[in-house]
Protein backbone atom coordinates (compact mmCIF):
# COMPACT_ATOMS: atom_id res chain seq x y z
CA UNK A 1 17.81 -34.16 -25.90
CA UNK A 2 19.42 -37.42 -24.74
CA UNK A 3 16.94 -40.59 -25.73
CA UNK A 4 18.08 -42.64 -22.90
CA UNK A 5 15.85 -40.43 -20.79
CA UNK A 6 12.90 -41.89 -23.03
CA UNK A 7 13.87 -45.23 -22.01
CA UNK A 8 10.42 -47.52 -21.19
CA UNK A 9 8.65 -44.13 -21.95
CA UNK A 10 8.30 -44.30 -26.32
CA UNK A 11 5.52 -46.88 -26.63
CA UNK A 12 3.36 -44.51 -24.19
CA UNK A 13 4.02 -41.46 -25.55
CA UNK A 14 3.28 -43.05 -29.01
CA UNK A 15 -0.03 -44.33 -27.27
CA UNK A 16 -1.22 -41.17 -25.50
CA UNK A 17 -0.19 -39.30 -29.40
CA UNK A 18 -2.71 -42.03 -31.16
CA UNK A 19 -5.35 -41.12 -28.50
CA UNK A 20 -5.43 -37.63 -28.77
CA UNK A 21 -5.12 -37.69 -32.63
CA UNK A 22 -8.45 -40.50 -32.86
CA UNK A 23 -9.87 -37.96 -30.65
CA UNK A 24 -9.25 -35.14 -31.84
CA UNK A 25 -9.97 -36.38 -35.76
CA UNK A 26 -13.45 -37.35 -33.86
CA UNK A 27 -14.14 -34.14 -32.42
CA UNK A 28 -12.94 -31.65 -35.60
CA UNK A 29 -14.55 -34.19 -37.82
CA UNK A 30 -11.56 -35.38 -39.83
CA UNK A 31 -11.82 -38.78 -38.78
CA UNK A 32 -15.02 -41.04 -38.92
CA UNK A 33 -16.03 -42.73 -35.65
CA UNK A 34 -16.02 -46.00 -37.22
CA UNK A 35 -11.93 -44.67 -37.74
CA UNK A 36 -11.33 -43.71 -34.29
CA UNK A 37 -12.45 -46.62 -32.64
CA UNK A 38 -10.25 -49.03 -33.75
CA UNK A 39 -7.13 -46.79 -33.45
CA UNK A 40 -8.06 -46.28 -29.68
CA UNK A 41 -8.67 -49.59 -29.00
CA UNK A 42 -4.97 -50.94 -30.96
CA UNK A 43 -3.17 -47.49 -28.97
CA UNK A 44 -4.90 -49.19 -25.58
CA UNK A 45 -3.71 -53.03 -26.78
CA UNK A 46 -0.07 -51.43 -27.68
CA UNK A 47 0.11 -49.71 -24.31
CA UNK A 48 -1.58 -53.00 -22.46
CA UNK A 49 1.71 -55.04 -24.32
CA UNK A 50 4.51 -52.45 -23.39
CA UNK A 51 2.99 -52.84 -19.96
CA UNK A 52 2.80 -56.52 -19.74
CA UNK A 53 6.61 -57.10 -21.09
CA UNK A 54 8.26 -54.82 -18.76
CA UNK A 55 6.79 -56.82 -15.82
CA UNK A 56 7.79 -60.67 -15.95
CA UNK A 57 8.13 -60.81 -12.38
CA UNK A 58 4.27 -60.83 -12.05
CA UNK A 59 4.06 -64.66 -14.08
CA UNK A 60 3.49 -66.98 -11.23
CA UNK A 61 5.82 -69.99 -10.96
CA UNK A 62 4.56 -73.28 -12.13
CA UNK A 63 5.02 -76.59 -10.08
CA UNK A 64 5.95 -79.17 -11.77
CA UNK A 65 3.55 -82.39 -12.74
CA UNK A 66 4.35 -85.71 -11.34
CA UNK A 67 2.92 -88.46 -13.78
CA UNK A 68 1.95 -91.65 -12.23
CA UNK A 69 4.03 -95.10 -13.46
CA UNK A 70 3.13 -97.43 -16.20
């Protein structure tokens, strides 16, 4: 297996493999709620990141600020 085919795809498989193990820690009762939570929500936040930083087309341009004389 050649990694450059995971290129851009790591941080979400890493994301969806937090997920399912909060989940399924949940569900089999290995992990307390209280647990899972947290991990889901950081998984969503890492994904939400990965997401944001391949995409710096979408920041809007700024004009720039004329300041008045003294």
């Amino acid at each position: 297996m050649d990694f450059k085919d995971l290129t851009g795809k790591k941080t979400y498989i890493m994301t969806i493999a937090v997920i399912c193990y909060a989940v399924g820690g949940v569900v089999s009762g290995y992990v307390p709620i209280g647990v899972a939570i947290p991990l889901i929500l950081g998984a969503l936040g890492l994904g939400a990141l990965r997401d944001a930083f391949t995409k710096p087309e979408s920041i809007p341009e700024v004009a720039p600020v004329s300041h008045p004389p003294l």
